[in-house]
C-alpha atoms as a PDB file:
ATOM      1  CA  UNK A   1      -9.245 -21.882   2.945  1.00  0.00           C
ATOM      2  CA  UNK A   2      -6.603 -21.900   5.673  1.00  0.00           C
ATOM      3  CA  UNK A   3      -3.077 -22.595   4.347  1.00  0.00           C
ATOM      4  CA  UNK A   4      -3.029 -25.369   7.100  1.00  0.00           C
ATOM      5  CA  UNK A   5      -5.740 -27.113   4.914  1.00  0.00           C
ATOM      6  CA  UNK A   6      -3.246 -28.359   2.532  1.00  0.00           C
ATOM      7  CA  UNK A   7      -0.939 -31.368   2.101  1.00  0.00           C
ATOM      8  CA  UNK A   8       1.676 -29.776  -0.428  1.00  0.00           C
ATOM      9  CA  UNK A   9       4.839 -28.616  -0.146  1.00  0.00           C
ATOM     10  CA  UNK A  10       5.687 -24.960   1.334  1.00  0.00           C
ATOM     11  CA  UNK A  11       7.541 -24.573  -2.405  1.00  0.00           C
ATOM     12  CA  UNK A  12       4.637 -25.230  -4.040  1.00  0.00           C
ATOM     13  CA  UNK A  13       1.874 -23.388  -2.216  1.00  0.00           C
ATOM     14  CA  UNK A  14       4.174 -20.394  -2.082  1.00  0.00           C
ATOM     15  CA  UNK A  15       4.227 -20.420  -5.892  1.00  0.00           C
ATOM     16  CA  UNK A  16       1.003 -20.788  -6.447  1.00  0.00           C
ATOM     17  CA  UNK A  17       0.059 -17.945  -4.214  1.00  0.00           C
ATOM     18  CA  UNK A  18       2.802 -15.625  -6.231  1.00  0.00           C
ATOM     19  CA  UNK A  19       1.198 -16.752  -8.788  1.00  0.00           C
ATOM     20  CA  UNK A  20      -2.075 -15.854  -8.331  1.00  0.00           C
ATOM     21  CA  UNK A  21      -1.870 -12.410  -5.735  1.00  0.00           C
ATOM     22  CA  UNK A  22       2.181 -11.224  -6.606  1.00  0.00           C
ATOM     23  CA  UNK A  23       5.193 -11.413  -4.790  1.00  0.00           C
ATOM     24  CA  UNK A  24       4.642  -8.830  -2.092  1.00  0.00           C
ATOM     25  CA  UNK A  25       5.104  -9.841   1.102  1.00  0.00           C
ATOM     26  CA  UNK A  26       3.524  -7.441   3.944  1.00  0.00           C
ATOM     27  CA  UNK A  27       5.699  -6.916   7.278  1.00  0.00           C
ATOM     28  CA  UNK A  28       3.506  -6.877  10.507  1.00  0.00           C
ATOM     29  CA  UNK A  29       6.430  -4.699  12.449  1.00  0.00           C
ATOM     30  CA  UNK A  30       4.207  -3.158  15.723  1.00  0.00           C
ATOM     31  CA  UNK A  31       7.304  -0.976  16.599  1.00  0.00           C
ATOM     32  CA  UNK A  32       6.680   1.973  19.381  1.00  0.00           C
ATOM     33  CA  UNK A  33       6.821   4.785  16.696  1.00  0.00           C
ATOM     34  CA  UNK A  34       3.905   2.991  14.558  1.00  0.00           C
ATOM     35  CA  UNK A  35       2.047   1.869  17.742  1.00  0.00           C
ATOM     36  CA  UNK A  36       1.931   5.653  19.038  1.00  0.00           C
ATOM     37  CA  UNK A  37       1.212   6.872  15.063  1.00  0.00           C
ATOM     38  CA  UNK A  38      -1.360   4.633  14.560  1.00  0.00           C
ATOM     39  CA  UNK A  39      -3.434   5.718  17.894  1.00  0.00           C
ATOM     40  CA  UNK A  40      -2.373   2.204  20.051  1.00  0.00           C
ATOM     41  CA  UNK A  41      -1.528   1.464  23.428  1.00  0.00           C
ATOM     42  CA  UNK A  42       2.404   0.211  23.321  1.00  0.00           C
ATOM     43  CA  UNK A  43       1.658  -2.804  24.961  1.00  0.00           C
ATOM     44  CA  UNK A  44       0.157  -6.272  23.840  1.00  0.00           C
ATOM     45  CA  UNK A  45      -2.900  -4.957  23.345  1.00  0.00           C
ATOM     46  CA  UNK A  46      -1.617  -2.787  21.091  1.00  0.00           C
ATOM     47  CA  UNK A  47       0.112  -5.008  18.865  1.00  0.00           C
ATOM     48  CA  UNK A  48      -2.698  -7.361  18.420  1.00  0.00           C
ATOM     49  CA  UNK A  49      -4.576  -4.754  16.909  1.00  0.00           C
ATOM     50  CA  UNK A  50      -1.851  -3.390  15.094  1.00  0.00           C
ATOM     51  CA  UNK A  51      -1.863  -7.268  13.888  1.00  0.00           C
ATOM     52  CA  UNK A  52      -4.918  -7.752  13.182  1.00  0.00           C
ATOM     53  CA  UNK A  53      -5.937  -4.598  11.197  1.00  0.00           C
ATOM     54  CA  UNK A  54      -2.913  -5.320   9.328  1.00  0.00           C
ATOM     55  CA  UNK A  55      -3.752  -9.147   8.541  1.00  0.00           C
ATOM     56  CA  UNK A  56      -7.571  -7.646   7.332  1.00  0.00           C
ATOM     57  CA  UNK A  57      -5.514  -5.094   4.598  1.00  0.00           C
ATOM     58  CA  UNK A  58      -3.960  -7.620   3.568  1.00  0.00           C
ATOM     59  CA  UNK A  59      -6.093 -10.478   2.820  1.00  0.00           C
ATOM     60  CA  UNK A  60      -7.604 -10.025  -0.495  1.00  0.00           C
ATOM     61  CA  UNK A  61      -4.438  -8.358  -2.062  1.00  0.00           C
ATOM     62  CA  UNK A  62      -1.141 -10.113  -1.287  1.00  0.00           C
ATOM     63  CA  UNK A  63       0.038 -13.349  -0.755  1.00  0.00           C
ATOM     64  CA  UNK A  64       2.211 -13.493   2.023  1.00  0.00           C
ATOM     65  CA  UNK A  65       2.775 -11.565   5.812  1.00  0.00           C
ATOM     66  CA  UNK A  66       5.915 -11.769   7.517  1.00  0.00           C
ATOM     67  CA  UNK A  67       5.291 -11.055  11.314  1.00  0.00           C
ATOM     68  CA  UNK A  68       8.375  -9.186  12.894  1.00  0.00           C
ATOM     69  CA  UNK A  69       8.505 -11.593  15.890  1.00  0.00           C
ATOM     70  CA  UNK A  70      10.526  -9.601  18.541  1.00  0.00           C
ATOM     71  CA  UNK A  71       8.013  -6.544  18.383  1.00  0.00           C
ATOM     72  CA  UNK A  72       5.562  -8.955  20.293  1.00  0.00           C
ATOM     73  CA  UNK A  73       7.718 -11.004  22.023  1.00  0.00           C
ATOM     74  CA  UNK A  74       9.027  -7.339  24.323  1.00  0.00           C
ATOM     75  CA  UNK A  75       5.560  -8.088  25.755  1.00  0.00           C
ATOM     76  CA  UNK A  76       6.487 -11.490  27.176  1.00  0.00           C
ATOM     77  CA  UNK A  77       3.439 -13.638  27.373  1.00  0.00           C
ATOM     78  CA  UNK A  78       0.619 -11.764  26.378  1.00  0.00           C
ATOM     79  CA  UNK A  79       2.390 -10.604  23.158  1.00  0.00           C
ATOM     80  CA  UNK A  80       3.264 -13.861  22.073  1.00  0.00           C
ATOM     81  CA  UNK A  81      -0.811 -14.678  22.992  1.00  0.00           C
ATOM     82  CA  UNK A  82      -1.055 -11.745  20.447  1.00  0.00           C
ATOM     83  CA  UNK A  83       1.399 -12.933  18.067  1.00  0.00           C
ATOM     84  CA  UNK A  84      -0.365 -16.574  18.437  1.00  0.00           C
ATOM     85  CA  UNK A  85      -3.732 -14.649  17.324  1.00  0.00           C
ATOM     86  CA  UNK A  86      -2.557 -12.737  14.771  1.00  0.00           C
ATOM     87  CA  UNK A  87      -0.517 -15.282  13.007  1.00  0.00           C
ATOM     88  CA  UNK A  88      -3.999 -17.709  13.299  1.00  0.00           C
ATOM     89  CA  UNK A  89      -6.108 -15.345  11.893  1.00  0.00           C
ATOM     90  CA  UNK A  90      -4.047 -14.921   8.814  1.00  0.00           C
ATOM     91  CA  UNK A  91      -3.302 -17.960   8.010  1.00  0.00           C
ATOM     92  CA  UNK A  92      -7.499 -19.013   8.498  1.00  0.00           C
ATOM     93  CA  UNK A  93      -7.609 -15.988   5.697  1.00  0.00           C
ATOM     94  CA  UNK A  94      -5.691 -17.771   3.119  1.00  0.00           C
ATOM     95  CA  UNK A  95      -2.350 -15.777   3.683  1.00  0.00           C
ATOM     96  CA  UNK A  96       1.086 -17.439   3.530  1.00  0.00           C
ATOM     97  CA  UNK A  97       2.882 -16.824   7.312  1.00  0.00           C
ATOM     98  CA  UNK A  98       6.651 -16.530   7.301  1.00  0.00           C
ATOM     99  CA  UNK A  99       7.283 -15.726  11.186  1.00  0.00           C
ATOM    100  CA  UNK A 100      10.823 -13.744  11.289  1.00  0.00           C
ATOM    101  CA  UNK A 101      12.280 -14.988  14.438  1.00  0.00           C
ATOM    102  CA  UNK A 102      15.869 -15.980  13.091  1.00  0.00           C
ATOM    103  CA  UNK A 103      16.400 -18.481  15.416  1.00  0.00           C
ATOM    104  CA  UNK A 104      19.456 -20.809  15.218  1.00  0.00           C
ATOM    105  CA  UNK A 105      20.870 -22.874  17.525  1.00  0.00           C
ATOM    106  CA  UNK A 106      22.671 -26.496  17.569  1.00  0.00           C
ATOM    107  CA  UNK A 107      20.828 -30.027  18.596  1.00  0.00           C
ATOM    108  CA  UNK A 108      17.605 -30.518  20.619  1.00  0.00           C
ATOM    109  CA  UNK A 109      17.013 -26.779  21.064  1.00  0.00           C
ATOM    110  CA  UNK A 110      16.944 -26.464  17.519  1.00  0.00           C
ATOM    111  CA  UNK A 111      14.304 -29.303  17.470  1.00  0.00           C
ATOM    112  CA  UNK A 112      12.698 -27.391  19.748  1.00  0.00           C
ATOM    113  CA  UNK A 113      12.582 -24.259  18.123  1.00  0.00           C
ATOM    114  CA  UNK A 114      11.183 -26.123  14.521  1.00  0.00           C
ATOM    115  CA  UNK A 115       8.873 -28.014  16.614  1.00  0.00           C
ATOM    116  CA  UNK A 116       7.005 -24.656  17.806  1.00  0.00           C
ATOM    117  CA  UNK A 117       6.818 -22.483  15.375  1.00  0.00           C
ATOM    118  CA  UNK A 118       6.811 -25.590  12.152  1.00  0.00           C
ATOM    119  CA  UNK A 119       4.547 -28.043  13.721  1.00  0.00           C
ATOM    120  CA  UNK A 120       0.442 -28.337  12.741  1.00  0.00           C
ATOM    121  CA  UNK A 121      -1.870 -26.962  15.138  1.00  0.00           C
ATOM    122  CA  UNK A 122       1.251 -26.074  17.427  1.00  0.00           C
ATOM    123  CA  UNK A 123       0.336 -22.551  18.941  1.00  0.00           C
ATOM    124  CA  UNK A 124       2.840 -20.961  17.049  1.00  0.00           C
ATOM    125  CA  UNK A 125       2.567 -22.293  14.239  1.00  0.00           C
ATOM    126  CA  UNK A 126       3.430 -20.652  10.645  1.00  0.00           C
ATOM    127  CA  UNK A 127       4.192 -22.056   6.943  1.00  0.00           C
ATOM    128  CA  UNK A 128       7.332 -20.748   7.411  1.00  0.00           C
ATOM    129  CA  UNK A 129      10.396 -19.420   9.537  1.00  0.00           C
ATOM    130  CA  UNK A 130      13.611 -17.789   9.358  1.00  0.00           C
ATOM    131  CA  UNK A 131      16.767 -19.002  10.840  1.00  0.00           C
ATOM    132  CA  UNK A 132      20.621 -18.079  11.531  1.00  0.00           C
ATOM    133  CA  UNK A 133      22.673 -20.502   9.824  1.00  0.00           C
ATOM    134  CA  UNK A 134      26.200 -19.014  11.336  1.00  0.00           C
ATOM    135  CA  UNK A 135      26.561 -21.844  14.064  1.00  0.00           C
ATOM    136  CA  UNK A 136      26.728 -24.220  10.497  1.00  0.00           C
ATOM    137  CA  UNK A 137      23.993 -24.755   8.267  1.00  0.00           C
ATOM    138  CA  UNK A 138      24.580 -28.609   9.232  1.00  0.00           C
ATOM    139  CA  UNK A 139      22.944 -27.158  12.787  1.00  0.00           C
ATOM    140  CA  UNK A 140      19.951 -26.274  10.960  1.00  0.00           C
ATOM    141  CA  UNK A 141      19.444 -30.139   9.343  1.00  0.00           C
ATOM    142  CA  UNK A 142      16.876 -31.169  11.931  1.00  0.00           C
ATOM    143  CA  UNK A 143      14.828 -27.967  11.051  1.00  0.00           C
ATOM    144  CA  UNK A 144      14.840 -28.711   7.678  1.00  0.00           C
ATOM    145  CA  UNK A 145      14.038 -32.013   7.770  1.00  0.00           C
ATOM    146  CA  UNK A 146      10.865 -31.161  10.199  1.00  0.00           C
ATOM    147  CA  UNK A 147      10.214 -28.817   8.161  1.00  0.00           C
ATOM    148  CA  UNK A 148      10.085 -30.867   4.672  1.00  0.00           C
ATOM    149  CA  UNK A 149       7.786 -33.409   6.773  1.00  0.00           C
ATOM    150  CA  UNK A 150       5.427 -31.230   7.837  1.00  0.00           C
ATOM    151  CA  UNK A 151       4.934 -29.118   4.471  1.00  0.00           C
ATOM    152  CA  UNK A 152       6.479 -25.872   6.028  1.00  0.00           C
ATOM    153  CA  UNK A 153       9.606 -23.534   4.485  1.00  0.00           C
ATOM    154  CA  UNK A 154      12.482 -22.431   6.188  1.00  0.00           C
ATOM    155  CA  UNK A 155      14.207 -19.168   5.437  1.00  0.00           C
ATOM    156  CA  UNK A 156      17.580 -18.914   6.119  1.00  0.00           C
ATOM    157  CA  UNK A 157      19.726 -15.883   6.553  1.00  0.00           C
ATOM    158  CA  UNK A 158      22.104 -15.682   3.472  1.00  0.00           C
ATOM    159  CA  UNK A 159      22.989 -12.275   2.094  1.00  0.00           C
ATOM    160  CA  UNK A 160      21.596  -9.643   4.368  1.00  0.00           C
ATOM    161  CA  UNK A 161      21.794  -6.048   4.240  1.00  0.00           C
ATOM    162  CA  UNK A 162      23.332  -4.630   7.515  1.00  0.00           C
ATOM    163  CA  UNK A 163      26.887  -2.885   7.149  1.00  0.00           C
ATOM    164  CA  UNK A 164      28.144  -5.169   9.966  1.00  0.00           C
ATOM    165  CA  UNK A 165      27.465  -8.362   7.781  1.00  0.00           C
ATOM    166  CA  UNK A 166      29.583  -7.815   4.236  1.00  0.00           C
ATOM    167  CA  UNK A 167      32.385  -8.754   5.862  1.00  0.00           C
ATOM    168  CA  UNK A 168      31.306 -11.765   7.014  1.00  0.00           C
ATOM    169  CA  UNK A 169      29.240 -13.137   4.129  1.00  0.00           C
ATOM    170  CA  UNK A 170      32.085 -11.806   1.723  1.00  0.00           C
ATOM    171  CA  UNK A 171      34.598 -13.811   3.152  1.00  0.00           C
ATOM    172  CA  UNK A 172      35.853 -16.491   1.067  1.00  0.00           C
ATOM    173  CA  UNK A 173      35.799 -19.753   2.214  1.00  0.00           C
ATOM    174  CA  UNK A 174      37.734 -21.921   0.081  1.00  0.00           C
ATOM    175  CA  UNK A 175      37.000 -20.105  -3.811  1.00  0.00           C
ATOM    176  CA  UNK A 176      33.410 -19.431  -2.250  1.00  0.00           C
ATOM    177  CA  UNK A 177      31.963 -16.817  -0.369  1.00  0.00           C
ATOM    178  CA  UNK A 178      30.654 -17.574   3.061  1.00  0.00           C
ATOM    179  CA  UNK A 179      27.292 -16.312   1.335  1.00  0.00           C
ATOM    180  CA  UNK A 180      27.985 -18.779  -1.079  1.00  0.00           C
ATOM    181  CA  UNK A 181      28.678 -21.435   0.942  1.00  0.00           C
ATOM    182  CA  UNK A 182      25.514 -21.189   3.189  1.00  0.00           C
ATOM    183  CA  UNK A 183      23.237 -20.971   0.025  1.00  0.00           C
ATOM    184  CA  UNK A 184      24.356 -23.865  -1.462  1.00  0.00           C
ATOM    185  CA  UNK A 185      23.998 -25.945   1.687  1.00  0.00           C
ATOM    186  CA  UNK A 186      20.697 -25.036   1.753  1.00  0.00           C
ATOM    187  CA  UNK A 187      20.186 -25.750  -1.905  1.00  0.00           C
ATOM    188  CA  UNK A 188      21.893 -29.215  -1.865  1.00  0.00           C
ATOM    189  CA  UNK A 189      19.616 -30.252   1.614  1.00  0.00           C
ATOM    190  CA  UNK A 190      16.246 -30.091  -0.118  1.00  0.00           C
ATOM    191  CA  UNK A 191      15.719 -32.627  -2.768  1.00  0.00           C
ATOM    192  CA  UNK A 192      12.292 -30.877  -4.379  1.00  0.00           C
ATOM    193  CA  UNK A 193      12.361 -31.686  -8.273  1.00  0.00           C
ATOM    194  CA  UNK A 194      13.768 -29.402 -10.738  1.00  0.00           C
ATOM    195  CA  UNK A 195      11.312 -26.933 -11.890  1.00  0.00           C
ATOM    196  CA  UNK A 196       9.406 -26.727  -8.900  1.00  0.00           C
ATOM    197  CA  UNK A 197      10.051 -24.283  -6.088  1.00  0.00           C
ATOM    198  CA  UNK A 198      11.886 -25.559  -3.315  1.00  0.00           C
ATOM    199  CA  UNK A 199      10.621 -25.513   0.217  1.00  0.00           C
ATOM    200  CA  UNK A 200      14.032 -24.130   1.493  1.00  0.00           C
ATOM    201  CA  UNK A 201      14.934 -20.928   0.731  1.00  0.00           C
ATOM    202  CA  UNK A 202      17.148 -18.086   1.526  1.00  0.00           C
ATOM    203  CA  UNK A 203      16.945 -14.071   2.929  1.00  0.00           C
ATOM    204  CA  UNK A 204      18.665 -11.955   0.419  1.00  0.00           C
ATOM    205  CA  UNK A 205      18.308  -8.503   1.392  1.00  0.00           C
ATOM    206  CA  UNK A 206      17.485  -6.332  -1.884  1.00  0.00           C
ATOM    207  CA  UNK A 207      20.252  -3.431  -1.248  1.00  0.00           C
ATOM    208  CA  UNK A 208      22.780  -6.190  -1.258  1.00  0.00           C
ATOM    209  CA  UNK A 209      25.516  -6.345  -3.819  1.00  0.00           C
ATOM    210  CA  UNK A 210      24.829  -9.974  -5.101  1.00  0.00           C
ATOM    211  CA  UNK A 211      28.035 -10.762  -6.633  1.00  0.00           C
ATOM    212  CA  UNK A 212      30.353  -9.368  -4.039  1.00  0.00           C
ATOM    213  CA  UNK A 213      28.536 -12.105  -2.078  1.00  0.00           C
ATOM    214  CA  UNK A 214      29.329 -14.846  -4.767  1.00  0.00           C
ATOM    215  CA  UNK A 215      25.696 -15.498  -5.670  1.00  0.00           C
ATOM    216  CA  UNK A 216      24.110 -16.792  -8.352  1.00  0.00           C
ATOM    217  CA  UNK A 217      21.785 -18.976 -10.477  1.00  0.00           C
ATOM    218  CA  UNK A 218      21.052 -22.195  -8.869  1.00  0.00           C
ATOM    219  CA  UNK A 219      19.837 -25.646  -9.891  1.00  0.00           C
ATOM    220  CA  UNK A 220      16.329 -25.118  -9.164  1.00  0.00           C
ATOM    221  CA  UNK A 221      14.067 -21.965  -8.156  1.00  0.00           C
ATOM    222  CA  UNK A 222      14.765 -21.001  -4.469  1.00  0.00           C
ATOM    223  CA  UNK A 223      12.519 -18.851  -3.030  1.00  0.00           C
ATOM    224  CA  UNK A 224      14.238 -15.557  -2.140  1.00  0.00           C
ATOM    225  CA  UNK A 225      12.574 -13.584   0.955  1.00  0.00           C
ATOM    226  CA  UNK A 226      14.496 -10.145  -0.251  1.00  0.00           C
ATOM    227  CA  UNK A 227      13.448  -7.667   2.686  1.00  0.00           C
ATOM    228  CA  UNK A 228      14.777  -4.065   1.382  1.00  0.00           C
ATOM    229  CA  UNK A 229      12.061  -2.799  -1.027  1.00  0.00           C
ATOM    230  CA  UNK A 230      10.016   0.290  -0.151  1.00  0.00           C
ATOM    231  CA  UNK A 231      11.760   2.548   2.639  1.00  0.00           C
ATOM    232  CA  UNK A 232      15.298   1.240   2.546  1.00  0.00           C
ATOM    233  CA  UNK A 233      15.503   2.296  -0.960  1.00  0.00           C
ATOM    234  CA  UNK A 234      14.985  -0.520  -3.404  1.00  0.00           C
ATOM    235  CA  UNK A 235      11.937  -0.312  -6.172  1.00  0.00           C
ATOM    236  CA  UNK A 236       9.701  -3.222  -7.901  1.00  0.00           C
ATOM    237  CA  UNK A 237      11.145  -1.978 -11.001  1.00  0.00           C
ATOM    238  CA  UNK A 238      14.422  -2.613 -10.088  1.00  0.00           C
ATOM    239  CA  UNK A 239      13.605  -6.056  -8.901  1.00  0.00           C
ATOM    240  CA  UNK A 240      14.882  -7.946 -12.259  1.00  0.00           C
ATOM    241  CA  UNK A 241      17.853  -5.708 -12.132  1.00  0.00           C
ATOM    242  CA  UNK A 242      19.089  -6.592  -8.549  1.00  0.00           C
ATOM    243  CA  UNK A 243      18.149 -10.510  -8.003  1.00  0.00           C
ATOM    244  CA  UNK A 244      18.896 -11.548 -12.232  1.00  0.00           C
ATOM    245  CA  UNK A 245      18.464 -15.256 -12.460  1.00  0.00           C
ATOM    246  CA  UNK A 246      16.889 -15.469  -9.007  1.00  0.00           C
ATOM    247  CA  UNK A 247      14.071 -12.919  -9.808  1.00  0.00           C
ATOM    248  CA  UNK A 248      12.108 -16.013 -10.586  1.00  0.00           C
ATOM    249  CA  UNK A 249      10.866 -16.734  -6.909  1.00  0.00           C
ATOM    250  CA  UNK A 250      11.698 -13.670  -4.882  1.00  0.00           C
ATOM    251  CA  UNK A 251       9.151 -12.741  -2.435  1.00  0.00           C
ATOM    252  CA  UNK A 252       9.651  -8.917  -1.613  1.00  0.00           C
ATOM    253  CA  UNK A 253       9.360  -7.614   1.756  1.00  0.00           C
ATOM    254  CA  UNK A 254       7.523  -3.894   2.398  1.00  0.00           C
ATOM    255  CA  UNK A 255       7.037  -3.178   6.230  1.00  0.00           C
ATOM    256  CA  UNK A 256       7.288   0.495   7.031  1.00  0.00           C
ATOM    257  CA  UNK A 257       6.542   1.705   3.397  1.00  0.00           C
ATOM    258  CA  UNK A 258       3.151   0.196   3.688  1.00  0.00           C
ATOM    259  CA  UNK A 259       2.502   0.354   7.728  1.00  0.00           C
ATOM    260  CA  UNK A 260       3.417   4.041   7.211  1.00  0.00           C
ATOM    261  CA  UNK A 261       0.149   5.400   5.700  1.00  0.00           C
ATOM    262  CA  UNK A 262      -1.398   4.165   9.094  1.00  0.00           C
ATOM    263  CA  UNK A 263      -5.070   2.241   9.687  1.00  0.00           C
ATOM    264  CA  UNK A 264      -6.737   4.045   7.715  1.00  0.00           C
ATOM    265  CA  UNK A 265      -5.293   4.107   4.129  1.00  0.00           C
ATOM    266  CA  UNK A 266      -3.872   0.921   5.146  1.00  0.00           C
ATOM    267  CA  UNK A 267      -5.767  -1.645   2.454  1.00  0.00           C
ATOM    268  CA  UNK A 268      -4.895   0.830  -0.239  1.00  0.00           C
ATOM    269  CA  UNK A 269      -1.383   1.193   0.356  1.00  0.00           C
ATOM    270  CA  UNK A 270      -1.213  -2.339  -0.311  1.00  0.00           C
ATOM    271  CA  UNK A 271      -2.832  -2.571  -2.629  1.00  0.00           C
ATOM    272  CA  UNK A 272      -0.700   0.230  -4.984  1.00  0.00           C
ATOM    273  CA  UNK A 273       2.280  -1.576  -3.873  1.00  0.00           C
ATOM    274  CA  UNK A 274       1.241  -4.713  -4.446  1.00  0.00           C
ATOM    275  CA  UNK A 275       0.090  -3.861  -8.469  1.00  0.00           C
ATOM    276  CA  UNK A 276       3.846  -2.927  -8.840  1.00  0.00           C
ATOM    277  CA  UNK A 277       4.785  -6.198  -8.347  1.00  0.00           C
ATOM    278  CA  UNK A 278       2.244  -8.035 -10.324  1.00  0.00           C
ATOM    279  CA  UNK A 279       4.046  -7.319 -13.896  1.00  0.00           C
ATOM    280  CA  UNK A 280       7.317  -9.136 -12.831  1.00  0.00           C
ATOM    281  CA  UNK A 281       5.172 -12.064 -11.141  1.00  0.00           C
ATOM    282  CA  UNK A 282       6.168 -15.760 -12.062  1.00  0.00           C
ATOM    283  CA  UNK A 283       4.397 -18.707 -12.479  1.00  0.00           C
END
């Protein structure tokens, strides 16, 4: 069944689907290098096949895809009409779609940005997107709260692994970190009950040094999208290790570790990265 086809909350379909397939999350990243490797045009032709034969791997192993939007968008209209397809066709097989567009932005052109890519039957539409929350997370409220109504997540940039960002996000604001800050905005603006997965949740990239970043256990289980795993170094095993109390409800993201073996080994790549996960899976 299509993940449109239900009523709950993001939070709660998210955990279920953990639950029953792991927490791997596949990266659809059509970049030129993988385009040319995998025999594709590098146009938007190219990507929706890229897409597509992606989506197909995917389907009966993992849970979740995370669709690098800006590798479609270079295309202008027709990659977006293949982003729009791809995105469709995964969520009609059962998968969980967190778009990564990291928008952010204050007032109606935030509303705008929710409304496309968070709204039912919307042409864009995902369970889930990822957003900047360094014009103020209060910039992001309308988002959330469209989100929250229409059963969708929201990611939003906490932690992330870049060199350019520690100083940043280490920065204290107050006794917290500006890390800290931002996550427990986002905490404190969804009301879900304790126990049960929130719909808002953070990006916590898995190479990051959690405590120089001031974070920590929270009130409830966030979901943690934790891009990082696979070719930028970190391991399943190490999973525990890295995220401690918030191992709970990461979601781990795997893009060019899997996309790597190309179309044809494809299915089983994910599927040996995927079993990896499976023993530290939550319910």
């Amino acid at each position: 069944m299509s993940s449109s086809g239900s009523r709950r909350p993001f939070g709660s379909r998210l955990r279920e689907a953990v639950a029953a397939r792991g927490r791997l999350c596949v990266g659809i990243d059509p970049h030129e290098a993988l385009l040319r490797e995998w025999g594709l045009g590098v146009d938007a032709a190219g990507v929706r096949e890229f897409g597509l034969r992606t989506v197909d791997a995917a389907a009966s192993t993992v849970a979740v895809v995370k669709p690098q939007v800006s590798f479609f968008e270079r295309f202008g209209s027709a990659g977006y009409a293949a982003l729009e397809e791809v995105m469709a066709a995964a969520r009609a097989a059962g998968l969980l779609v967190i778009a990564d567009a990291k928008r952010g932005d204050i007032g109606t052109t935030m509303d705008a940005y929710a409304a496309a890519w968070l709204t039912p039957g919307a042409a864009l539409e995902a369970d889930a997107l990822t957003v900047s929350p360094y014009l103020g997370v209060g910039a992001l409220s309308t988002a959330f709260s469209h989100a929250l109504a229409h059963q969708k997540g929201v990611f939003v940039l906490a932690a992330t692994s870049n060199p350019e960002a520690s100083a940043l996000q280490s920065a204290l604001r107050g006794t917290q970190t500006v890390a800290a800050t931002v996550a427990a905005e986002v905490v404190a603006a969804d009301a879900t009950a304790a126990g049960e997965w929130a719909s808002l949740g953070l990006v916590v990239g898995a190479t990051v040094d959690l405590a120089a970043r001031g974070l920590g256990a929270f009130e409830r289980p966030v979901p943690v999208l934790a891009p990082g795993f696979g070719a930028q170094g970190a391991e399943p095993a190490h999973l525990p290790t890295i995220f401690g109390d918030l191992a709970e409800a990461v979601i781990a993201s795997e893009s060019r570790s899997i996309l790597s073996a190309g179309p044809k080994d494809l299915a089983a790549r994910i599927a040996e990265r995927a079993d990896l996960y499976r023993g530290g899976s939550h319910g």
